[in-house]
Protein backbone atom coordinates (compact mmCIF):
# COMPACT_ATOMS: atom_id res chain seq x y z
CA UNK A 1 -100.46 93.50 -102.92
CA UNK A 2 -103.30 94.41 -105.10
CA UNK A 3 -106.94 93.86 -104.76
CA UNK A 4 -109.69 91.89 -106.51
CA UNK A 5 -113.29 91.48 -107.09
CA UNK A 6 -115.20 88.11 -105.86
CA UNK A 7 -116.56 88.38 -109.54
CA UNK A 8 -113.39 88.79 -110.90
CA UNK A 9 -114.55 91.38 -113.57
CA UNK A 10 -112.37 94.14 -112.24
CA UNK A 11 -108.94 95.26 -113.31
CA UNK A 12 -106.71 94.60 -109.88
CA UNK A 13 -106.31 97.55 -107.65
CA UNK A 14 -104.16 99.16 -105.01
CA UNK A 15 -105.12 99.92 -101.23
CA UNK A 16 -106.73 103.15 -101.77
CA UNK A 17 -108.45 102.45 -105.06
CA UNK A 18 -110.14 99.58 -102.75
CA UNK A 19 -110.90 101.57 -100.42
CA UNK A 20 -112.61 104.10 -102.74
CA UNK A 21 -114.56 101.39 -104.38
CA UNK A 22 -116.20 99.76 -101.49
CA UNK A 23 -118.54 97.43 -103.87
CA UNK A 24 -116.67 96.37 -106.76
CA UNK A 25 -118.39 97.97 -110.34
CA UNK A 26 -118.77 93.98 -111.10
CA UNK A 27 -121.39 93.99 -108.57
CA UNK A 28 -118.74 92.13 -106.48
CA UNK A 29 -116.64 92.53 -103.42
CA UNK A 30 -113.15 93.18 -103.36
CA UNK A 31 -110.81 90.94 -101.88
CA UNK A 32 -106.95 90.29 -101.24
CA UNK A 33 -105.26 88.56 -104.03
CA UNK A 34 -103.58 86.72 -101.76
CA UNK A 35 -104.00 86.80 -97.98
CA UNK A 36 -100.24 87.06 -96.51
CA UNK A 37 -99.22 84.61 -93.66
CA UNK A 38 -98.44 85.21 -89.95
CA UNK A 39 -95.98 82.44 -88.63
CA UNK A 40 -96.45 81.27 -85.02
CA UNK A 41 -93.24 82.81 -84.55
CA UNK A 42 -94.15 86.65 -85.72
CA UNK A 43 -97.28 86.23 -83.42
CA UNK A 44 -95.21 85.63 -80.53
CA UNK A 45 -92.81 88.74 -81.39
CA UNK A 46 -96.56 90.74 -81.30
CA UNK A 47 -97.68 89.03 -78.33
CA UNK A 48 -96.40 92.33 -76.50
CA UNK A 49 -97.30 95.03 -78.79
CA UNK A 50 -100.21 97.49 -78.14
CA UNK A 51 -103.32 97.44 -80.03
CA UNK A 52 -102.46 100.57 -82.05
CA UNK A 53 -98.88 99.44 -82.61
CA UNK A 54 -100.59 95.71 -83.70
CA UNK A 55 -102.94 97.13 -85.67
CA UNK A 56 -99.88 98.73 -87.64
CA UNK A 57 -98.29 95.64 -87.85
CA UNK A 58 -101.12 93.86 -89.24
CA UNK A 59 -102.22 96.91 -91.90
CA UNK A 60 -98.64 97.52 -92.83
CA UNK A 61 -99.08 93.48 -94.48
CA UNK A 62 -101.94 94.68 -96.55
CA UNK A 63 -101.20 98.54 -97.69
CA UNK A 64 -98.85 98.49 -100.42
CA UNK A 65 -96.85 101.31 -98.66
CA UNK A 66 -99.50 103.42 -100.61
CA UNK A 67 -99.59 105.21 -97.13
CA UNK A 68 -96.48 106.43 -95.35
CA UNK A 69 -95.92 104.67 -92.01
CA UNK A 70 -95.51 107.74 -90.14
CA UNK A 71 -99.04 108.65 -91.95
CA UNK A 72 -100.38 105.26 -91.10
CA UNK A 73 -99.48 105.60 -87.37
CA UNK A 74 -101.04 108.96 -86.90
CA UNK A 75 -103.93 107.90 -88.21
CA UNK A 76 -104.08 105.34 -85.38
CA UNK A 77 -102.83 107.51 -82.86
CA UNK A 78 -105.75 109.69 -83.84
CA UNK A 79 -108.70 106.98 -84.46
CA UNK A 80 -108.66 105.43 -80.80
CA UNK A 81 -107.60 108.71 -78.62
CA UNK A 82 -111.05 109.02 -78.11
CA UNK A 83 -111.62 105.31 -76.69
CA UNK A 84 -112.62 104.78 -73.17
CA UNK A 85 -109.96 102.07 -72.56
CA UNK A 86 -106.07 102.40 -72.75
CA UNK A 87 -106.23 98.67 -74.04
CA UNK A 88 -108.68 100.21 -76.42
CA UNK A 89 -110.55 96.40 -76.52
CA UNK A 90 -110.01 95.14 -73.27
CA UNK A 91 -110.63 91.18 -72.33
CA UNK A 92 -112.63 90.77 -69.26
CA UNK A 93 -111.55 87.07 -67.71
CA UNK A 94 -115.69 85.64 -66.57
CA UNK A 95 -114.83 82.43 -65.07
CA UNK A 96 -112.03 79.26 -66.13
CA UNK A 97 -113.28 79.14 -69.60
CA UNK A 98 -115.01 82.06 -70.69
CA UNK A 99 -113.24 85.77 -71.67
CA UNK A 100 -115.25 88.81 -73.48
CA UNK A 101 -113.58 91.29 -75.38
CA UNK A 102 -115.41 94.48 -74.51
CA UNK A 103 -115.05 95.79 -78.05
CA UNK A 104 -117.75 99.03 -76.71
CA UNK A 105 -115.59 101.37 -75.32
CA UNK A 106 -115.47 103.37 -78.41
CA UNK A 107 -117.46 106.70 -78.80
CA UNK A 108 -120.76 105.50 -79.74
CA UNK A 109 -120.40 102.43 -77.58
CA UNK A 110 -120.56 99.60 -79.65
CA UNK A 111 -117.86 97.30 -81.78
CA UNK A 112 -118.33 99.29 -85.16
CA UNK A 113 -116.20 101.88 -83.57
CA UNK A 114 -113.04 100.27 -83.45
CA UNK A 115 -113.34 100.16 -87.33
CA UNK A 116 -115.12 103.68 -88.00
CA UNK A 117 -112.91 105.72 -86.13
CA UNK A 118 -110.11 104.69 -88.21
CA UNK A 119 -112.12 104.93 -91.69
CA UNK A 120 -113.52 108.28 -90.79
CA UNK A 121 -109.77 109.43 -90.21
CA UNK A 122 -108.47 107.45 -93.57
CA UNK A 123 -111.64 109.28 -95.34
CA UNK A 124 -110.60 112.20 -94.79
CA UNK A 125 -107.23 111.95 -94.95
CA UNK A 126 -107.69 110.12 -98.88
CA UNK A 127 -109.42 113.59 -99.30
CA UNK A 128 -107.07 115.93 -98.32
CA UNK A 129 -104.16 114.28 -100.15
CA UNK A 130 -106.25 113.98 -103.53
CA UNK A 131 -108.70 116.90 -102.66
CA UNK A 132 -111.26 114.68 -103.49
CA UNK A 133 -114.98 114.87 -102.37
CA UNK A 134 -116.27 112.21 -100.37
CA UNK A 135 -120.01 111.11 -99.99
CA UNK A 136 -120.18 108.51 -97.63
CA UNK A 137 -123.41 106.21 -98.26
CA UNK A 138 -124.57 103.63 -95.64
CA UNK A 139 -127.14 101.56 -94.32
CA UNK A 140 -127.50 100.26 -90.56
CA UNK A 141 -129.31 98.23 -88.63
CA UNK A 142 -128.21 100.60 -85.65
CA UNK A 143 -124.46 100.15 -84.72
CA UNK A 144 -122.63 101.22 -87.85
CA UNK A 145 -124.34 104.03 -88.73
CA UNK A 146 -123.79 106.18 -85.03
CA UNK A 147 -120.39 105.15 -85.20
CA UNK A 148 -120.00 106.45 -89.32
CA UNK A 149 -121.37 109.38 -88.31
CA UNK A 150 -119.39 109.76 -85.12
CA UNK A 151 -115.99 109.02 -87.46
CA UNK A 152 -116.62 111.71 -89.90
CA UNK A 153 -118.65 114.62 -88.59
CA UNK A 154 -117.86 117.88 -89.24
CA UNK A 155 -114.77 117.11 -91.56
CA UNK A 156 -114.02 118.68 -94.31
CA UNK A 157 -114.75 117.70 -98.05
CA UNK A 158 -117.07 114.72 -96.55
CA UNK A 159 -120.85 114.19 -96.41
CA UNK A 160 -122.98 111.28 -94.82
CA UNK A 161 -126.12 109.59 -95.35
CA UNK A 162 -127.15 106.68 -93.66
CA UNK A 163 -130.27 104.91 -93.88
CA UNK A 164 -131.74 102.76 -91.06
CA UNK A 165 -134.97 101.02 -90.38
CA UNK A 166 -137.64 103.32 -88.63
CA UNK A 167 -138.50 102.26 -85.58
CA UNK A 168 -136.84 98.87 -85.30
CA UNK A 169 -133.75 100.55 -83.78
CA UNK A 170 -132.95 100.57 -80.25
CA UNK A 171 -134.07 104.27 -78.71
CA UNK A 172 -130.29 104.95 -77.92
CA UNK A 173 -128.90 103.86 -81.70
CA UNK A 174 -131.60 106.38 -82.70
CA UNK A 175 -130.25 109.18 -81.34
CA UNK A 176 -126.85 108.47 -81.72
CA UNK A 177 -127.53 109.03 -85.30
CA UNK A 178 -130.65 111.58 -84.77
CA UNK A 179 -128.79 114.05 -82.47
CA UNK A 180 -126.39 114.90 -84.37
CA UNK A 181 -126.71 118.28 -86.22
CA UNK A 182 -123.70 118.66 -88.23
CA UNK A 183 -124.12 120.13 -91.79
CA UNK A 184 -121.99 117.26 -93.52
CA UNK A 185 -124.48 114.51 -91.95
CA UNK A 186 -127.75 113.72 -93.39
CA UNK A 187 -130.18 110.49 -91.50
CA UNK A 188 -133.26 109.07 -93.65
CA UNK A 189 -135.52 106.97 -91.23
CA UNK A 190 -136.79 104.18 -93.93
CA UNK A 191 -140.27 102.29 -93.47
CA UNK A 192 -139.03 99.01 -93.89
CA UNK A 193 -136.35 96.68 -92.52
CA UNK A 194 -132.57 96.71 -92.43
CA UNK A 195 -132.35 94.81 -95.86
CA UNK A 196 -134.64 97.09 -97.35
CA UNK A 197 -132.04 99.51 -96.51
CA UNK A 198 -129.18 97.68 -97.85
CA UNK A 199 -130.72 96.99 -100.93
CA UNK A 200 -131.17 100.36 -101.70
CA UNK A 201 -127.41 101.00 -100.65
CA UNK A 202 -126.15 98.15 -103.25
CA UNK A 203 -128.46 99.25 -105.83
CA UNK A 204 -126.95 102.47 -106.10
CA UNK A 205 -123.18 101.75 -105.76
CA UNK A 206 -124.19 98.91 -108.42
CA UNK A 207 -125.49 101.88 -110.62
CA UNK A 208 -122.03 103.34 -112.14
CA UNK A 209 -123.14 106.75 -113.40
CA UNK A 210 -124.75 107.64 -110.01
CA UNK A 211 -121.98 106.45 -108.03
CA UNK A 212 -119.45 108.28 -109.77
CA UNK A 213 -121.46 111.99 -110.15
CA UNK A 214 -121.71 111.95 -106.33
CA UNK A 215 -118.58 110.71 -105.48
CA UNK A 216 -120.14 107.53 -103.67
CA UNK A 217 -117.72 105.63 -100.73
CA UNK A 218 -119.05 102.72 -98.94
CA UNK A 219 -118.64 102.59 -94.66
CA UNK A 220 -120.64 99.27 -94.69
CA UNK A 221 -118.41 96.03 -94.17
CA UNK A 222 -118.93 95.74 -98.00
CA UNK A 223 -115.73 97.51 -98.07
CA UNK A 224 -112.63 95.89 -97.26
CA UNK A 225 -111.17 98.29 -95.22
CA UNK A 226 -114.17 97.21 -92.40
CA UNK A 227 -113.14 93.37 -92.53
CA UNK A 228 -109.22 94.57 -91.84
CA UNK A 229 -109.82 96.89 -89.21
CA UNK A 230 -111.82 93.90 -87.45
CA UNK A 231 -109.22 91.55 -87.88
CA UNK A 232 -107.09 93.14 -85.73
CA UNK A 233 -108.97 92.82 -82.35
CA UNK A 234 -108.94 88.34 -82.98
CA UNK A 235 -105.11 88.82 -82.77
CA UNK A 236 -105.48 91.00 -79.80
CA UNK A 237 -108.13 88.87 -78.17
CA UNK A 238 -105.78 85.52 -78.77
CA UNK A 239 -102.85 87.11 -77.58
CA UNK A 240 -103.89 88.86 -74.39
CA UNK A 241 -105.08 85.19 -73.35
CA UNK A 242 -101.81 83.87 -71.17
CA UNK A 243 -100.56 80.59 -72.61
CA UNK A 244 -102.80 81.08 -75.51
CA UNK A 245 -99.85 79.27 -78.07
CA UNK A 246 -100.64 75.89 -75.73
CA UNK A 247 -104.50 76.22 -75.52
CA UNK A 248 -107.84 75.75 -77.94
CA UNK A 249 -109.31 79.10 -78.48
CA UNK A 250 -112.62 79.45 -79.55
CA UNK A 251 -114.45 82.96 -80.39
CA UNK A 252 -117.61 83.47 -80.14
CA UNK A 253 -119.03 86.07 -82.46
CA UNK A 254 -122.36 87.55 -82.60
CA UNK A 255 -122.78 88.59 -85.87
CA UNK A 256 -125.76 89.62 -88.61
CA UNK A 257 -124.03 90.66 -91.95
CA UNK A 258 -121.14 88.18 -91.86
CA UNK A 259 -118.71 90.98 -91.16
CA UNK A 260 -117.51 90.56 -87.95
CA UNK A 261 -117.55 86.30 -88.48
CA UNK A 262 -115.56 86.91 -91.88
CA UNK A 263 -113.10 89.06 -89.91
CA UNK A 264 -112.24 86.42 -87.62
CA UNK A 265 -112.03 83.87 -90.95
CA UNK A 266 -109.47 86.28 -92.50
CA UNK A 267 -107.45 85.92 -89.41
CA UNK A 268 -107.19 82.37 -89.44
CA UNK A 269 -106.43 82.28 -92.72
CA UNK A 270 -103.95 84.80 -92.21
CA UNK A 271 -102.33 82.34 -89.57
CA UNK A 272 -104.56 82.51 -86.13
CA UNK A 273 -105.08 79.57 -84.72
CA UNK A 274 -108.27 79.56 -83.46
CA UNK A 275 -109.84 76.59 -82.39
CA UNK A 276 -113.69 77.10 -83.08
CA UNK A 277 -115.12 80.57 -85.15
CA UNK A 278 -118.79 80.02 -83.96
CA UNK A 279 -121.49 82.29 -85.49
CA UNK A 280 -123.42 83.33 -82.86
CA UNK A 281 -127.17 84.65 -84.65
CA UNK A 282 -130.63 85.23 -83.12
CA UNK A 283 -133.79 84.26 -84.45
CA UNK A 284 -133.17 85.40 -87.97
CA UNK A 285 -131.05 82.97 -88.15
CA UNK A 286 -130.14 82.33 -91.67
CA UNK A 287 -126.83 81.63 -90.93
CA UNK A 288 -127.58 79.22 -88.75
CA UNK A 289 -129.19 77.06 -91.35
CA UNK A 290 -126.79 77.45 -93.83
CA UNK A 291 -123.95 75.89 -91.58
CA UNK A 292 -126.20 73.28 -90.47
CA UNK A 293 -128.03 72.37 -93.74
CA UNK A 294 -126.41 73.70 -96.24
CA UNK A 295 -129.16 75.83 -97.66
CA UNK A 296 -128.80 80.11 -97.75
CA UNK A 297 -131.87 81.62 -98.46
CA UNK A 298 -133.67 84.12 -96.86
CA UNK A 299 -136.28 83.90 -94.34
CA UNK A 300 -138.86 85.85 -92.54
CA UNK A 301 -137.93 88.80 -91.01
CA UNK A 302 -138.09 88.67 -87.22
CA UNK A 303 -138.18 91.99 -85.10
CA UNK A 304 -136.10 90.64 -81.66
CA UNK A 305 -133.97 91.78 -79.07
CA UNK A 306 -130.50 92.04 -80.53
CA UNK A 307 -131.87 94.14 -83.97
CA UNK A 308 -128.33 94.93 -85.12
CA UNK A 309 -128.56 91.21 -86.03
CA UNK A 310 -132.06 91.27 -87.60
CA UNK A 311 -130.87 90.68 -90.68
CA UNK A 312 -131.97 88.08 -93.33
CA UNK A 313 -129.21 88.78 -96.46
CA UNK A 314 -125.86 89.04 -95.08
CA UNK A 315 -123.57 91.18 -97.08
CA UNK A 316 -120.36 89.33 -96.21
CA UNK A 317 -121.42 86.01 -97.08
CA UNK A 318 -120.40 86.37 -100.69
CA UNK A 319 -116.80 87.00 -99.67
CA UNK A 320 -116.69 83.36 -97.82
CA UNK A 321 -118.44 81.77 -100.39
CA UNK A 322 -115.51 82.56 -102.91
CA UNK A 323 -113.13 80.99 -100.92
CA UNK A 324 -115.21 78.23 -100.00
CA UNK A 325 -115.19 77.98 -103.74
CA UNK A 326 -111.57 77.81 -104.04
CA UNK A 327 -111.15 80.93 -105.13
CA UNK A 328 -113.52 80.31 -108.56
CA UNK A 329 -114.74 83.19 -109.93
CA UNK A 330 -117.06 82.14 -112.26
CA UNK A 331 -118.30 79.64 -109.91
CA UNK A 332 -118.87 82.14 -107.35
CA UNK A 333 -120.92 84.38 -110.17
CA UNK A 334 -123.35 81.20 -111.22
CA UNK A 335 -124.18 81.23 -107.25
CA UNK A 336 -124.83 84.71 -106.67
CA UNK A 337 -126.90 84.76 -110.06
CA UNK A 338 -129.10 81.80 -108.50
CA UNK A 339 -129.36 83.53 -105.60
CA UNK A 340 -130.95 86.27 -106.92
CA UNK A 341 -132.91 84.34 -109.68
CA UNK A 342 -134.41 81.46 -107.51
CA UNK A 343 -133.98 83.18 -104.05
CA UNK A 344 -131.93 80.48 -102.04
CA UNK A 345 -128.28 78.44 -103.05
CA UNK A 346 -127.38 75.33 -101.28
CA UNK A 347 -123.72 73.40 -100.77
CA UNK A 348 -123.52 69.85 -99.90
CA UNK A 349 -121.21 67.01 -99.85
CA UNK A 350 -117.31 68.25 -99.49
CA UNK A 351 -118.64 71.98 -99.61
CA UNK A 352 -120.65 71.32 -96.39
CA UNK A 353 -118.32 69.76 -94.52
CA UNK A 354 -115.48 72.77 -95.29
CA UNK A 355 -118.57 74.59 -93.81
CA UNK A 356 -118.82 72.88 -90.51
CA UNK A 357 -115.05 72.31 -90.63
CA UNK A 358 -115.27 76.11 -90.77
CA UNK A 359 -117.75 77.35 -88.30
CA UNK A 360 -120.45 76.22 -86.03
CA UNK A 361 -123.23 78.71 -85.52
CA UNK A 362 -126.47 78.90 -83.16
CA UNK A 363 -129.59 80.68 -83.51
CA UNK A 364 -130.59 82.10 -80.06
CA UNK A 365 -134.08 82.37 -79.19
CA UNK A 366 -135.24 85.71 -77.44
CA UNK A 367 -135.90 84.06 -74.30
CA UNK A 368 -132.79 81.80 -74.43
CA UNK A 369 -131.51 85.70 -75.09
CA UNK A 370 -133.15 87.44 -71.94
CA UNK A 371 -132.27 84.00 -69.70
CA UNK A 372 -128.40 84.24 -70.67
CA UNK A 373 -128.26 88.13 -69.51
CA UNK A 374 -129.94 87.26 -65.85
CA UNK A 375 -127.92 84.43 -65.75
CA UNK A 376 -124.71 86.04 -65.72
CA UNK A 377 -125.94 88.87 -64.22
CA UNK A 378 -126.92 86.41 -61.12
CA UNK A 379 -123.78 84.48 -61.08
CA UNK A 380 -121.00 86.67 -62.16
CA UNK A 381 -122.77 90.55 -61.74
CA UNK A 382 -121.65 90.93 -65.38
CA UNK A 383 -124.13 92.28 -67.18
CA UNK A 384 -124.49 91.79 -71.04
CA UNK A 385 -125.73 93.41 -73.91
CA UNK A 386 -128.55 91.08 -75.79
CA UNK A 387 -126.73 90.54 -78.86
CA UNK A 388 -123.14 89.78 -76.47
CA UNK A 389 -125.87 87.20 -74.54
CA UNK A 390 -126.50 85.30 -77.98
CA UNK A 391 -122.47 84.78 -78.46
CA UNK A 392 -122.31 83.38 -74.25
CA UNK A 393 -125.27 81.52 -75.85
CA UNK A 394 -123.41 80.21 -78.29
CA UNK A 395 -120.65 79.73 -76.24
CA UNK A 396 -122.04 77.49 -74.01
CA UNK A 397 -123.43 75.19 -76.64
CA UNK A 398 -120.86 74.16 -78.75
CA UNK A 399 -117.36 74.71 -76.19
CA UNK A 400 -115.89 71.64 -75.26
CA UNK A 401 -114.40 70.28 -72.08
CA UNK A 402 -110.80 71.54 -71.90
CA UNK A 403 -111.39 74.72 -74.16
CA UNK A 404 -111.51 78.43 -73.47
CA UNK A 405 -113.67 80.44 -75.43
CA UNK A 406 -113.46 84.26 -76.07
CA UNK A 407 -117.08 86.30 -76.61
CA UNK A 408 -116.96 89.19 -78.06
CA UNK A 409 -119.09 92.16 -76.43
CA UNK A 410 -120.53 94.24 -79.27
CA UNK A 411 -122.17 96.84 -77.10
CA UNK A 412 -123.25 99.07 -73.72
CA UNK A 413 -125.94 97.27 -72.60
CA UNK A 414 -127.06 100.58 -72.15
CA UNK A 415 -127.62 101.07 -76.15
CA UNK A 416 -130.37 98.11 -75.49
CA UNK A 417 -132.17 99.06 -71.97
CA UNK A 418 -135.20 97.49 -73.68
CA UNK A 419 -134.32 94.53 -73.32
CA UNK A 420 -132.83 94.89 -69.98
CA UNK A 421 -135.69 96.42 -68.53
CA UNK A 422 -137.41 93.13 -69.63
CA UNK A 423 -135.92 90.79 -66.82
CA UNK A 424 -135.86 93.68 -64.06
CA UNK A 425 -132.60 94.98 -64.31
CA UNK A 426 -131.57 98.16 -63.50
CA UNK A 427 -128.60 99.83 -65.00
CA UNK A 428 -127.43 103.51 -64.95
CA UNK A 429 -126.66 104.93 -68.18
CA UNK A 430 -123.39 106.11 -68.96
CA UNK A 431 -123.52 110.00 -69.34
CA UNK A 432 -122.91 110.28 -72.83
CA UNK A 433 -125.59 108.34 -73.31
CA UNK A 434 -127.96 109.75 -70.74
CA UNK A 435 -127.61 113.11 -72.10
CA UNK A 436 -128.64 112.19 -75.34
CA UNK A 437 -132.92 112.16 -74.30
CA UNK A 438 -132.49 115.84 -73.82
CA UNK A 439 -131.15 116.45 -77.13
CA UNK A 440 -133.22 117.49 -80.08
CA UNK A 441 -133.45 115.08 -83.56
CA UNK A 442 -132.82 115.72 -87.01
CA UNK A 443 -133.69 112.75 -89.07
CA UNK A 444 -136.14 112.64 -92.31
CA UNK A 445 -138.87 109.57 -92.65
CA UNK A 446 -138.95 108.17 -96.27
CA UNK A 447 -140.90 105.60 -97.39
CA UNK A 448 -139.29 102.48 -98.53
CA UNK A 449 -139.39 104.15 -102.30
CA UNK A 450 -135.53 104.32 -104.02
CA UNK A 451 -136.57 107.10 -106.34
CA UNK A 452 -137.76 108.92 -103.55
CA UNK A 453 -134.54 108.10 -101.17
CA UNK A 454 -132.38 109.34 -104.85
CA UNK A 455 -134.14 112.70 -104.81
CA UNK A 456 -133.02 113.12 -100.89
CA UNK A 457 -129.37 112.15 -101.72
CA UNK A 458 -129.55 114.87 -104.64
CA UNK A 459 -130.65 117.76 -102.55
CA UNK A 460 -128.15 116.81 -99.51
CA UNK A 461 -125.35 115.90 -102.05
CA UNK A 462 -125.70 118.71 -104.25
């Protein structure tokens, strides 16, 4: 299989060249050339595999055997020894209707974990084999960057820089990232918001000579490698439900940058059959409009309680937009140029109704937020994180009589005690977590200035 860009300026490439890319050099994101097909029958061979022996099943489909399968399975063996769980994303049954896939028992507790672990190992095992240098750039809006730097500290012929948003991180997703001291790992604290960040990150990768003096490799979902690795927990989810092959499944997904939605998309394309994929948002809810209206353009930004999802330009979306497209990559082009020219695209007629044939999606409110986490605290003494609250939120809005929905938990609730704290819970802190307000921080505060973030990456690259 060989890989393509969304723009379709770029020569096709193998596995690892994709990997290595991230962001295409057309400004685009690469993509399958085709997506293979799971028959109902092959998922019901996998129905009793293990996560690490599915998630070999389901890379082994995409690779190009550019990575020995006795390679390939060490790799997994080695990305989720450090997970919590044997199951390593365990479903948790709530009531008749309702699972969550606890997708936080990674190290840094949250769902970009299941992911990073394995693309820190692949990193540096792409680096060993070609004795390559690897500078890992990255942008967060809390989750992915801990869990980067968590995947690839201390490792040999890599360095890390992530950006995030000063002070509109959780405390705990601060100093995940903060505490750690490792030479290889460098954190700039941006004034600004998450897609202040991101910009800066896509602005450089889109700037060829810079990207290839310092050896630049993407950890954001922008690169494909993210989107697989996600895929893999849907089929785990949808299998682990008994009688799943005579049911509707629905997932709920709370998700900011498209990634983890687009994940589950890939799956169904790939042969899933989920019921419902609904978007689950909070009050930056840009997705939201666009699968209701039709319109994508950015909005406000809104500071809330879920932050990983405060996010107004969603990285991902260009990736469903091409095959909402059918696959048109000029098409696809003449939309992202409007977007950036006149700030918003819209789809209507046939397009929209693929849309909502596609996904529903809900924008929850912070209170609707904070009232979904008491709820089930009350009723079921489960208690959620507040971005896992705005997928039950979801949930409960658009499931239908007869249906069984599974919510995916992207975090601890402890990595958000903020929020907790806010409807007089009490929880006690996991002791990883705990011990990290006695550690000291290494971070550097830049203003939201690229020239000024370019001379940082210079000194820590060179």
């Amino acid at each position: 299989m060989k890989y393509i860009s969304t723009r379709g300026h770029v020569e096709p490439k193998g596995f690892i060249d994709t990997v290595l890319m991230g962001l295409a050099d057309d400004g685009g994101l690469m993509i399958p050339e085709q997506i293979p097909a799971v028959s109902a029958a092959t998922l019901e061979e996998w129905r009793s595999l293990s996560y690490q022996e599915l998630f070999l099943k389901i890379f082994s489909l995409y690779t190009n055997d550019e990575i020995p399968y006795e390679d390939l399975k060490e790799l997994v063996a080695t990305s989720y020894s450090t997970f919590r769980s044997p199951e390593v994303t365990p479903l948790h049954q709530v009531n008749d209707s309702l699972y969550v896939l606890e997708l936080f028992h990674g190290p840094t507790f949250a769902f970009k974990d299941v992911a990073l672990q394995f693309m820190g190992e692949l990193y540096s095992y792409i680096s060993r084999k070609r004795g390559e240098i690897i500078h890992i750039l990255g942008a967060t809006s809390g989750d992915t960057g801990a869990a980067a730097i968590q995947g690839v500290r201390g490792k040999e012929g890599i360095k890390i820089c992530i950006l995030h948003p000063h002070g509109k991180v959780s405390k705990v997703q601060e100093l995940q990232m903060t505490t750690v001291d490792d030479s290889n790992v460098l954190n700039l604290s941006v004034h600004g918001n998450f897609d202040d960040c991101q910009k800066v990150i896509k602005d450089l990768f889109a700037d060829l000579d810079f990207k290839g003096r310092y050896h630049l490799r993407a950890i954001n979902s922008i690169n494909f490698v993210r989107i697989l690795a996600q895929t893999v927990y849907y089929f785990y989810a949808y299998l682990q439900v008994e009688g799943s092959a005579e049911k509707k499944i629905n997932i709920s997904v709370p998700s900011g940058n498209f990634g983890n939605i687009f994940s589950g998309y890939l799956a169904k394309q790939m042969g899933l059959p989920i019921n419902k994929l609904i978007i689950a948002t909070n009050e930056n809810n840009i997705l939201e409009r666009f699968v209701n209206t039709g319109e994508y353009k950015p909005g406000n930004f809104k500071s809330t309680y879920s932050p990983s999802m405060d996010i107004q330009v969603a990285s991902n979306f260009e990736r469903y937009l091409y095959y909402l497209l059918g696959e048109d990559a000029e098409k696809l082009s003449g939309y992202m140029s409007k977007l950036q020219s006149e700030g918003k695209i819209t789809v209507d007629g046939e397009l929209l109704a693929q849309v909502q044939s596609d996904f529903d999606a809900l924008g929850a409110k912070n209170q609707q937020c904070l009232d979904t986490i008491g709820k089930y605290k009350q009723e079921y003494d489960y208690l959620l994180d507040p971005h896992t609250a705005c997928g039950i939120a979801a949930f409960e809005a658009f499931s239908g009589t007869g249906e069984t929905t599974i919510t995916f938990a992207t975090a601890h609730p402890a990595k958000f005690d903020e929020a907790i704290q806010l409807i007089d819970i009490k929880q006690e802190f996991p002791a990883p977590i705990a011990a990290l307000f006695e550690m000291p921080q290494h971070q550097t505060v830049v203003e939201h200035d690229k020239e000024v973030i370019i001379r940082e990456l210079q000194a820590f690259y060179e």
